[in-house]
C-alpha atoms as a PDB file:
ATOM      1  CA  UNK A   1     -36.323 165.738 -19.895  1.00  0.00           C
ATOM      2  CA  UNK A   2     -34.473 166.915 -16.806  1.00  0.00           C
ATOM      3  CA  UNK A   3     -34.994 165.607 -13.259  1.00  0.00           C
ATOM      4  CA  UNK A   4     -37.101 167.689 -10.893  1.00  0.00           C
ATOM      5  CA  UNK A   5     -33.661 167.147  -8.831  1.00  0.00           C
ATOM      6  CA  UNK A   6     -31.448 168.805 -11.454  1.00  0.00           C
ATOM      7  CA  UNK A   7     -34.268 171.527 -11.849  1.00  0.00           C
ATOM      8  CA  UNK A   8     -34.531 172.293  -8.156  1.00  0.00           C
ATOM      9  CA  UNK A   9     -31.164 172.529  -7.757  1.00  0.00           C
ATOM     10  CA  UNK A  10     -31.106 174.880 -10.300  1.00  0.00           C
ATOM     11  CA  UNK A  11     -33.546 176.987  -8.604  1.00  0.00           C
ATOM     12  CA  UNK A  12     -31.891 176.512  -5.580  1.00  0.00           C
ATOM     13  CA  UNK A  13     -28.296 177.736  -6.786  1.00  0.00           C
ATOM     14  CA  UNK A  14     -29.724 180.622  -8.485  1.00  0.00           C
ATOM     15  CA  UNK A  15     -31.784 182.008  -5.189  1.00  0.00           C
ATOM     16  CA  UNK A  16     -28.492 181.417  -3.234  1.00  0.00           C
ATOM     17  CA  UNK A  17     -26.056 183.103  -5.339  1.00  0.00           C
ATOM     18  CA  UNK A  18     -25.827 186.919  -4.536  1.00  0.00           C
ATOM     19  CA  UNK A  19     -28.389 189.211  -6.148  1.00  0.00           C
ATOM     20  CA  UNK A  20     -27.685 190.942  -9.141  1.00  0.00           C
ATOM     21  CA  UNK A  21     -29.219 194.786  -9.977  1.00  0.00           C
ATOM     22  CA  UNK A  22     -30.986 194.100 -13.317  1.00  0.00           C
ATOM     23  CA  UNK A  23     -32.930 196.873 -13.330  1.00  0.00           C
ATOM     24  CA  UNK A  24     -29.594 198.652 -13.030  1.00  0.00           C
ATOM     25  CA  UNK A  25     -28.071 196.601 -16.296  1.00  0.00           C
ATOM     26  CA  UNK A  26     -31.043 197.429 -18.155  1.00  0.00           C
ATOM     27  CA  UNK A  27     -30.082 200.988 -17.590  1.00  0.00           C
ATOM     28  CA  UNK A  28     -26.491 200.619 -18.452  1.00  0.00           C
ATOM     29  CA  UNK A  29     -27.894 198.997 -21.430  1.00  0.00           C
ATOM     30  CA  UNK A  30     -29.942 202.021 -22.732  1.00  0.00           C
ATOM     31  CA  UNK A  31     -27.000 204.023 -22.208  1.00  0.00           C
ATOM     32  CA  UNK A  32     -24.768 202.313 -24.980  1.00  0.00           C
ATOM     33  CA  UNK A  33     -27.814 202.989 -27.978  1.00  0.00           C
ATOM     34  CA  UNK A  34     -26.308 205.842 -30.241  1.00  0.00           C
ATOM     35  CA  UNK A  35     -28.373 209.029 -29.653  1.00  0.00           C
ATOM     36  CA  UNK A  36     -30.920 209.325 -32.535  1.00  0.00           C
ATOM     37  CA  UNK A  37     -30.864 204.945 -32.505  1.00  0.00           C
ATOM     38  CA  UNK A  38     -34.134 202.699 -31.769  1.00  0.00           C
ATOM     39  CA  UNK A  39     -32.883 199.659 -31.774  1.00  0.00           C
ATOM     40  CA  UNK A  40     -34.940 196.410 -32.869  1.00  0.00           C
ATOM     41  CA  UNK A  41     -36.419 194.799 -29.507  1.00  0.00           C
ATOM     42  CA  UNK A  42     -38.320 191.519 -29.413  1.00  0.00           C
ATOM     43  CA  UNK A  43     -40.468 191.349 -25.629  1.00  0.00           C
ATOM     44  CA  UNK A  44     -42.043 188.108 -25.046  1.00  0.00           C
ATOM     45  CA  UNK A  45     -45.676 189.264 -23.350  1.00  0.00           C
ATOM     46  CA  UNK A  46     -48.132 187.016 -21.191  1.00  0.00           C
ATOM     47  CA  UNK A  47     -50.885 189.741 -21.298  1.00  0.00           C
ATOM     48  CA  UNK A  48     -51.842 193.410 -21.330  1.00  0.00           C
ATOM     49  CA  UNK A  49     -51.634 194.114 -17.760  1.00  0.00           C
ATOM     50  CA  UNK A  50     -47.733 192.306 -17.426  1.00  0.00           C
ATOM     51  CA  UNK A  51     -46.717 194.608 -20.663  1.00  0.00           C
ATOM     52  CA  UNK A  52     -47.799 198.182 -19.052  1.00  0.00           C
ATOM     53  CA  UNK A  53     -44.939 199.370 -17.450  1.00  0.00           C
ATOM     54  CA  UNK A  54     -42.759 197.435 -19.602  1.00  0.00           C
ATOM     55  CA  UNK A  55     -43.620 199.130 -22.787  1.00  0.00           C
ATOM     56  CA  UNK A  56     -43.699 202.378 -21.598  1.00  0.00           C
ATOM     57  CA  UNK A  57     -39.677 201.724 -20.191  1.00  0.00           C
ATOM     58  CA  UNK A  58     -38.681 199.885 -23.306  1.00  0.00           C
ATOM     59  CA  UNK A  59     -40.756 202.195 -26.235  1.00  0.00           C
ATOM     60  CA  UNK A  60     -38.981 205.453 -25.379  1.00  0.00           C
ATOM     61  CA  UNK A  61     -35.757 203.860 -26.400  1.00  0.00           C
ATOM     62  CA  UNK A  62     -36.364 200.872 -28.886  1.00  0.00           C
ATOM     63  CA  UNK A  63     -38.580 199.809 -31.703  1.00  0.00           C
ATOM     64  CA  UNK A  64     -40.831 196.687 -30.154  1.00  0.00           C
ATOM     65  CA  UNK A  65     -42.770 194.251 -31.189  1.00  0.00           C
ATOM     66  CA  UNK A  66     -44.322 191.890 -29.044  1.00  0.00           C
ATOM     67  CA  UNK A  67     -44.597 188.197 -29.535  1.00  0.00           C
ATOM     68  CA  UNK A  68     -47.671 186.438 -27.739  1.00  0.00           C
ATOM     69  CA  UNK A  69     -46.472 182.840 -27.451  1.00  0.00           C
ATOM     70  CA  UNK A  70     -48.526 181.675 -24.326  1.00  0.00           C
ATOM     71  CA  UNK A  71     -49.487 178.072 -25.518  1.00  0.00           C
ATOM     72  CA  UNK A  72     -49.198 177.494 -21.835  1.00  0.00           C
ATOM     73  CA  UNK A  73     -52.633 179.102 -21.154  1.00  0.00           C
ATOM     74  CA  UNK A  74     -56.084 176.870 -20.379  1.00  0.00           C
ATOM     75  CA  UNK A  75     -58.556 177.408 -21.512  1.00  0.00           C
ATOM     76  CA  UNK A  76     -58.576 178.535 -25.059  1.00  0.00           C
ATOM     77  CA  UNK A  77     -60.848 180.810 -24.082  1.00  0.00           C
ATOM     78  CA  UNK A  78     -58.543 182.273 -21.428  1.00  0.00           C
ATOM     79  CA  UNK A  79     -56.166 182.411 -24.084  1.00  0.00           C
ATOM     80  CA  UNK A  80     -58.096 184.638 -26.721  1.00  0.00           C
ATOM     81  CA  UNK A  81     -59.216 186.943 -23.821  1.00  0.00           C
ATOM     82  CA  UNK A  82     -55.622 187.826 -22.787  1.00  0.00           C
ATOM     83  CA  UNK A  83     -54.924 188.003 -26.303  1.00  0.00           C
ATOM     84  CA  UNK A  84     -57.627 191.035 -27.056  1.00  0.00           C
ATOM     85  CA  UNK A  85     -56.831 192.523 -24.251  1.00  0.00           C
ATOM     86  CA  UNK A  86     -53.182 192.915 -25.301  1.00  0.00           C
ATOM     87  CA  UNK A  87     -54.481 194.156 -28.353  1.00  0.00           C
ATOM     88  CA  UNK A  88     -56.645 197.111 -27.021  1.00  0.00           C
ATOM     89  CA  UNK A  89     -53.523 197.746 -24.618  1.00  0.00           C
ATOM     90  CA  UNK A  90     -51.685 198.280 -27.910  1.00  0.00           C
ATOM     91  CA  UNK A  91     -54.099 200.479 -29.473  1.00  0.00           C
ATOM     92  CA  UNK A  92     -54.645 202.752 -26.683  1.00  0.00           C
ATOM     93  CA  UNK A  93     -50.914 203.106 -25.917  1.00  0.00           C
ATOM     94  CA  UNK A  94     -50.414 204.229 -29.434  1.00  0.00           C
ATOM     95  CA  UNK A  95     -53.452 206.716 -29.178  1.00  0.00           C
ATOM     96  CA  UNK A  96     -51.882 208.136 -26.218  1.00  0.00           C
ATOM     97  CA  UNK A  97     -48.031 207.555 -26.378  1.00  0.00           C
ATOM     98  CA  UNK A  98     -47.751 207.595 -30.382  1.00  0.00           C
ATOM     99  CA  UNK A  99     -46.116 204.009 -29.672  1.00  0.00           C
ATOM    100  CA  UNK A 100     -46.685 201.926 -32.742  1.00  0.00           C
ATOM    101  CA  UNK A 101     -46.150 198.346 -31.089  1.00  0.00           C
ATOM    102  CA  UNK A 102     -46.449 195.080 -33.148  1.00  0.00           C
ATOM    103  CA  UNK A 103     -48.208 191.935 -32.073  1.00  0.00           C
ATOM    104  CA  UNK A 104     -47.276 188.740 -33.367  1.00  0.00           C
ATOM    105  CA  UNK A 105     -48.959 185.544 -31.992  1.00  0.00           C
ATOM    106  CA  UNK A 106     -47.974 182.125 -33.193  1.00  0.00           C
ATOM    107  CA  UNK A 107     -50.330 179.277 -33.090  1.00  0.00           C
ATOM    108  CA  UNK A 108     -51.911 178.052 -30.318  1.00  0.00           C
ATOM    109  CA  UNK A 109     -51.570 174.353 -29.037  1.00  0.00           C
ATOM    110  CA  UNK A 110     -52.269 174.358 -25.410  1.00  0.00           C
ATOM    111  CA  UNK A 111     -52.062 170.023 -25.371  1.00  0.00           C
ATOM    112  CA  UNK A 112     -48.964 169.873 -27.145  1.00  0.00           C
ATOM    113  CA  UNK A 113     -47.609 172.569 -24.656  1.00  0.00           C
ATOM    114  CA  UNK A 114     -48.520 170.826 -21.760  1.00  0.00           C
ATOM    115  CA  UNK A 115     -46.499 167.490 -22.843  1.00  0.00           C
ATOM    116  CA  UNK A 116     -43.129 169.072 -21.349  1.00  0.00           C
ATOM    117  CA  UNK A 117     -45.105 169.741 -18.155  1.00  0.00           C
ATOM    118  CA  UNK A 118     -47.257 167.299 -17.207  1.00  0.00           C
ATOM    119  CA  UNK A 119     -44.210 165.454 -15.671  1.00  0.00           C
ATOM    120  CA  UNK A 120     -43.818 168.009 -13.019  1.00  0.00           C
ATOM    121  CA  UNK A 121     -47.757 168.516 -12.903  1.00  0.00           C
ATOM    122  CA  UNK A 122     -46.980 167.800  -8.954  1.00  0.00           C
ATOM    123  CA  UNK A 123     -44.957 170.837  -8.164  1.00  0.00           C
ATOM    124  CA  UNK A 124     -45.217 173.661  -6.793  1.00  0.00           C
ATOM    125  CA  UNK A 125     -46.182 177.097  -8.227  1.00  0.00           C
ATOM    126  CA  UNK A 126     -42.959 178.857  -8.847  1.00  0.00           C
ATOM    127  CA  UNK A 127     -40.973 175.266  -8.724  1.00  0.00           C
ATOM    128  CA  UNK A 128     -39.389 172.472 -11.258  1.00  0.00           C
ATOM    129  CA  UNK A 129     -42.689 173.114 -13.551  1.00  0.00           C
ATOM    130  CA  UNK A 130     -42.436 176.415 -13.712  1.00  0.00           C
ATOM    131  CA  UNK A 131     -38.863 176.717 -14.357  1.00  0.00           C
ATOM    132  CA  UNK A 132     -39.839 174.598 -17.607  1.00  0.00           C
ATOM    133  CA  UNK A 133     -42.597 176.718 -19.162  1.00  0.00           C
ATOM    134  CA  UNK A 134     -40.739 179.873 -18.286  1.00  0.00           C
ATOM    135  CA  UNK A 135     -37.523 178.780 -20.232  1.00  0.00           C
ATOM    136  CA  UNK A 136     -39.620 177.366 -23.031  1.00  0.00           C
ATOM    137  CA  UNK A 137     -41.880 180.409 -24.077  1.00  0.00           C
ATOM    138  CA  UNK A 138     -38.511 182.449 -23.532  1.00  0.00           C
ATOM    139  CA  UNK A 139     -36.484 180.008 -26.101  1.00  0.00           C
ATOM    140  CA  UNK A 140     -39.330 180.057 -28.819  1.00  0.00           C
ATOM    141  CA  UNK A 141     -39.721 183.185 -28.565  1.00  0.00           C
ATOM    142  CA  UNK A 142     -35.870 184.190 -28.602  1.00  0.00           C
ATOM    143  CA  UNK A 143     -35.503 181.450 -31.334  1.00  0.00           C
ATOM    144  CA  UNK A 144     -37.732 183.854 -33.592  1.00  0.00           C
ATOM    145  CA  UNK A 145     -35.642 187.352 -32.668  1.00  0.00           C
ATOM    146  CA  UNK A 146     -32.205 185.427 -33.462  1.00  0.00           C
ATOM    147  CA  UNK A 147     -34.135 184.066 -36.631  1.00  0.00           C
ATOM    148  CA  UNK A 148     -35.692 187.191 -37.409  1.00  0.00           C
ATOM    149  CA  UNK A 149     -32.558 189.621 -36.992  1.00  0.00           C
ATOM    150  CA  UNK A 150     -33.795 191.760 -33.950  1.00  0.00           C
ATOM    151  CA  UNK A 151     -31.072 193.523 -31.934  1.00  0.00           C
ATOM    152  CA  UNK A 152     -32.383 192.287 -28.678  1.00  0.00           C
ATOM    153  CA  UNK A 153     -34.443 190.265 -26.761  1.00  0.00           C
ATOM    154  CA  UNK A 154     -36.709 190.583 -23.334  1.00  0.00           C
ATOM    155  CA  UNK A 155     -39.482 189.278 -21.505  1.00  0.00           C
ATOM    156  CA  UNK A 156     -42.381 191.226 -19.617  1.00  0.00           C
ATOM    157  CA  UNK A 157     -42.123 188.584 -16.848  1.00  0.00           C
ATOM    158  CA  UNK A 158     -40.061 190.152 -14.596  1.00  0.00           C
ATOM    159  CA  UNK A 159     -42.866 192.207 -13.497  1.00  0.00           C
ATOM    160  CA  UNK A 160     -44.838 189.658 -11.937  1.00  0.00           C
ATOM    161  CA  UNK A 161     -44.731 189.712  -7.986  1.00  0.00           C
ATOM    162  CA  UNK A 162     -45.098 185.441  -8.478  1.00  0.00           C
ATOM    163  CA  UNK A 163     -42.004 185.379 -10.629  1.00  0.00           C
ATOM    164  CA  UNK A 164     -38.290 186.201  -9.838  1.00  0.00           C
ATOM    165  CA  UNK A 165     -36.183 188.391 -11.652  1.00  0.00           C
ATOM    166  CA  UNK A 166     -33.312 186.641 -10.792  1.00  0.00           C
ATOM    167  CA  UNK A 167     -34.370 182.982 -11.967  1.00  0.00           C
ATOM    168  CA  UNK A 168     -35.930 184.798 -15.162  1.00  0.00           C
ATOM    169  CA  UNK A 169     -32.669 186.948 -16.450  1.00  0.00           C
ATOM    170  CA  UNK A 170     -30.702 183.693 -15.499  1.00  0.00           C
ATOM    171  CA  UNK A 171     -32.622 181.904 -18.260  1.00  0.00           C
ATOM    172  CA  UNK A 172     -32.355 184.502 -20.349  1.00  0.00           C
ATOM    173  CA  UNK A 173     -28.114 184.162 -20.002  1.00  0.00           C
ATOM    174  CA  UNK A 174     -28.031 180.881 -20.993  1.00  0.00           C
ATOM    175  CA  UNK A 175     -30.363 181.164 -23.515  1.00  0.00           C
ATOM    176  CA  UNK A 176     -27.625 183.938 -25.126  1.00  0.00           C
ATOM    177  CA  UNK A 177     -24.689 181.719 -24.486  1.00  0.00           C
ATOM    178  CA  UNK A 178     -26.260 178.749 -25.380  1.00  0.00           C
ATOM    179  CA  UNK A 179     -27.073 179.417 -28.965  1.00  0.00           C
ATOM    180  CA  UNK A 180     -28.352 182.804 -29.537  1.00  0.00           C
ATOM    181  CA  UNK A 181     -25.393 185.228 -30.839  1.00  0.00           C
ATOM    182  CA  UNK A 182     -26.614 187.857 -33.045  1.00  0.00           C
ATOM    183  CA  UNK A 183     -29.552 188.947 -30.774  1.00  0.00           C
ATOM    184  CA  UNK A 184     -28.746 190.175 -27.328  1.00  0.00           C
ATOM    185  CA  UNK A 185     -30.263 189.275 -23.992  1.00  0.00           C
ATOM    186  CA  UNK A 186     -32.150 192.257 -22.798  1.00  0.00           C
ATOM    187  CA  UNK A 187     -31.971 192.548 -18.713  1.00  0.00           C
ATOM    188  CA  UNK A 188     -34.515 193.358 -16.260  1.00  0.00           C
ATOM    189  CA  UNK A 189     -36.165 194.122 -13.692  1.00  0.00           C
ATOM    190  CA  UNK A 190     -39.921 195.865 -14.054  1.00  0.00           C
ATOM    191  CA  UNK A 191     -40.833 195.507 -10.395  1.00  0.00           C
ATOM    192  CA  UNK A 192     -38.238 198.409 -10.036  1.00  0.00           C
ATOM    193  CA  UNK A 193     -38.604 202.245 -10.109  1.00  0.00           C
ATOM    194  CA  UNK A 194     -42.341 201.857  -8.535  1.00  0.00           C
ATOM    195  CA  UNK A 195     -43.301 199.536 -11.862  1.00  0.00           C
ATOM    196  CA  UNK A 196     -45.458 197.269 -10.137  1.00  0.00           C
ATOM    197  CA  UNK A 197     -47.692 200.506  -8.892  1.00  0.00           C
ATOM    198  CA  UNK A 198     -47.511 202.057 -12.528  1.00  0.00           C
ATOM    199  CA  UNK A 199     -48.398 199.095 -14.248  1.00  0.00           C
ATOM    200  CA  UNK A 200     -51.396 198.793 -11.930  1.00  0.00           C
ATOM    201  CA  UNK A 201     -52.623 201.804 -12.707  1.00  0.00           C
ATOM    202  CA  UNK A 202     -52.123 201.378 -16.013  1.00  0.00           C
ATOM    203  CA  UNK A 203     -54.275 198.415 -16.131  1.00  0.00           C
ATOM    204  CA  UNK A 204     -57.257 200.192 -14.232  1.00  0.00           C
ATOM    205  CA  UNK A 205     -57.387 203.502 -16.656  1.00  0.00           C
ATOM    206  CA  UNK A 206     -57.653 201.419 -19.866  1.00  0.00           C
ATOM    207  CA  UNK A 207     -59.893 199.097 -17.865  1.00  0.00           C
ATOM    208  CA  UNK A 208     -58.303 195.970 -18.947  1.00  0.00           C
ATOM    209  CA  UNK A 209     -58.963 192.356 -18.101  1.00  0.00           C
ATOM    210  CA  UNK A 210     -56.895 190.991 -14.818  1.00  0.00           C
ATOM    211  CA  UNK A 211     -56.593 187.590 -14.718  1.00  0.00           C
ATOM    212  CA  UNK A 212     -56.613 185.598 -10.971  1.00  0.00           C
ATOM    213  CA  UNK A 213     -54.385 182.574 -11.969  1.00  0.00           C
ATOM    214  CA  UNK A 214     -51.060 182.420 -13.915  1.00  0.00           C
ATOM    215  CA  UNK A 215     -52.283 180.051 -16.614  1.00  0.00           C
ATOM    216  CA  UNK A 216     -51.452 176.666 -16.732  1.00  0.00           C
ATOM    217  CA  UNK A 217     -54.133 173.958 -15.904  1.00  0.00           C
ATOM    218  CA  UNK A 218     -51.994 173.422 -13.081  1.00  0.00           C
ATOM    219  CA  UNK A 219     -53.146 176.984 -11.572  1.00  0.00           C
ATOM    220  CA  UNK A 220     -56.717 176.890 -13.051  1.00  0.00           C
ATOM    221  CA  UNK A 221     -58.275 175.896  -9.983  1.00  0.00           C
ATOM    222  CA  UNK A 222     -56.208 178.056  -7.898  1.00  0.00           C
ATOM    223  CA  UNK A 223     -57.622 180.915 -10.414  1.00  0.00           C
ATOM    224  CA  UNK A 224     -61.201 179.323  -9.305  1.00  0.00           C
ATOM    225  CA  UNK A 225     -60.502 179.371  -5.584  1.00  0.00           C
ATOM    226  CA  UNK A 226     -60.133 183.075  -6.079  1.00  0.00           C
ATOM    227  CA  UNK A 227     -62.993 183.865  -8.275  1.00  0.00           C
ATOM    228  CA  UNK A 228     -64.804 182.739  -5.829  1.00  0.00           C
ATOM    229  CA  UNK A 229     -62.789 184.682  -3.338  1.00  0.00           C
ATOM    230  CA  UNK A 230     -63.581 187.977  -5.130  1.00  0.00           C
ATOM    231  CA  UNK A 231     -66.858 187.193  -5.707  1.00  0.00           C
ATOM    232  CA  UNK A 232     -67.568 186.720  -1.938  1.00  0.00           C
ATOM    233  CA  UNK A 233     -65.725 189.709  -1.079  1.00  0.00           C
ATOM    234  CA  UNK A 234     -68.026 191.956  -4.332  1.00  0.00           C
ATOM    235  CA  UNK A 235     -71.275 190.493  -2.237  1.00  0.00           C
ATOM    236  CA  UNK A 236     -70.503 191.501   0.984  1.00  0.00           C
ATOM    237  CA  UNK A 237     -69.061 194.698   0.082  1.00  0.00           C
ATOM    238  CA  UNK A 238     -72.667 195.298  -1.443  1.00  0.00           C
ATOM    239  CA  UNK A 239     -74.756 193.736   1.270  1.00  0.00           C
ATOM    240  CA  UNK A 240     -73.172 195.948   3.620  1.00  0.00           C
ATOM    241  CA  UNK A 241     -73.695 198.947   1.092  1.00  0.00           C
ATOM    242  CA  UNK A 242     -77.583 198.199   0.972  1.00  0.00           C
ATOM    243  CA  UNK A 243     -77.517 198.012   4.664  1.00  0.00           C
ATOM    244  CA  UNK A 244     -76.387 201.000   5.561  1.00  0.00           C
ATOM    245  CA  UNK A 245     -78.408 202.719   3.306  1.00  0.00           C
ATOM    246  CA  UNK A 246     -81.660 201.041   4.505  1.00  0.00           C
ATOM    247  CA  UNK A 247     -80.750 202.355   8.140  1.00  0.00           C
ATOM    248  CA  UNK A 248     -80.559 206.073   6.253  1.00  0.00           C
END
């Protein structure tokens, strides 16, 4: 277990080194596939709204399949509702796109999971225990491409506004140096070229589940806080609807 020094440090050295363009490596990436190639392209996905954009970038150029390791998730429930709505983001993308995506999803073991985190259960969102569950969904799940022969390797998280591209793709280097040589690190950046906006709309057309906290038990009361949030907002927005029409 690394030190929540070591770990911030990391963090630290990687949001003070200068920026790199990974949307603009992903690009120079797609440029080097043969004409007439797809090839094989493992993307670690959280859920259907994080895998919008990034399938309709990645699926014009490479055979995908997605693999669902999110052990991180609480509650189980949480979990399976993510899940299915991945799923119907995959159906209705091939319905409309002809973009046959697979879905793998690995057992579930949310308490086992949470064993490498709870010794940073102190720290901030986007800190030490962060860093940790981001690096160790990305290794299982680039374990499985190196295992499994794909050509490349990728994560949806890069879209998140809470998560930064550059702390993300840096895992993702070491990961490929570290002991992953036949499958290649896939770059990027999905906030880019307006993905952020795309994916949203996206998510409201095929009407799919948005979650309000990250996942962790860590950020399942923050998730709460802004239920209850919305929910506020929904009745006042409604009150004031039934007001103004009583004054009609």
């Amino acid at each position: 277990m690394e030190s929540s020094t070591t770990l911030r440090q990391w963090i630290f050295d990687t949001l003070k080194a200068p920026k790199v363009n990974y949307y603009q490596k992903s690009l120079e990436e797609i440029a080097k596939i043969p004409a007439g190639q797809k090839p094989r392209l493992l993307l670690h996905a959280c859920c259907g709204p994080c895998s919008c954009f990034p399938l309709t970038f990645l699926c014009e150029h490479f055979d995908v399949t997605i693999y669902y390791n999110n052990s991180n998730i609480y509650l189980e429930s949480e979990y399976d509702r993510r899940r299915d709505g991945l799923k119907k983001l995959l159906k209705d993308i091939k319905e409309d796109y002809a973009y046959d995506v697979r879905l793998i999803v690995p057992a579930y073991d949310n308490a086992l999971y949470n064993k490498d985190l709870a010794p940073y259960a102190d720290a901030r969102e986007g800190g030490e225990r962060c860093l940790v569950c981001y690096r160790k969904r990305m290794k299982e799940a680039y374990d499985f491409a190196e295992k499994e022969g794909y050509d490349y390797f990728c994560t949806v998280m890069t879209i998140s506004r809470q998560k930064n591209s550059q702390v993300l793709n840096r895992i993702g280097k070491e990961l490929e140096e570290q002991d992953h040589h036949k499958t290649k690190y896939f770059y990027s950046d999905f906030k880019k070229n307006n993905g952020i906006e795309i994916g949203r709309q996206m998510r409201i057309h095929y009407g799919l589940y948005n979650q309000l906290y990250c996942g962790c038990i860590y950020t399942y009361q923050d998730g709460l806080r802004r239920q209850k949030e919305h929910e506020i907002m929904e009745n006042a927005s409604e009150n004031e609807c039934l007001s103004t029409d009583s004054q009609k």
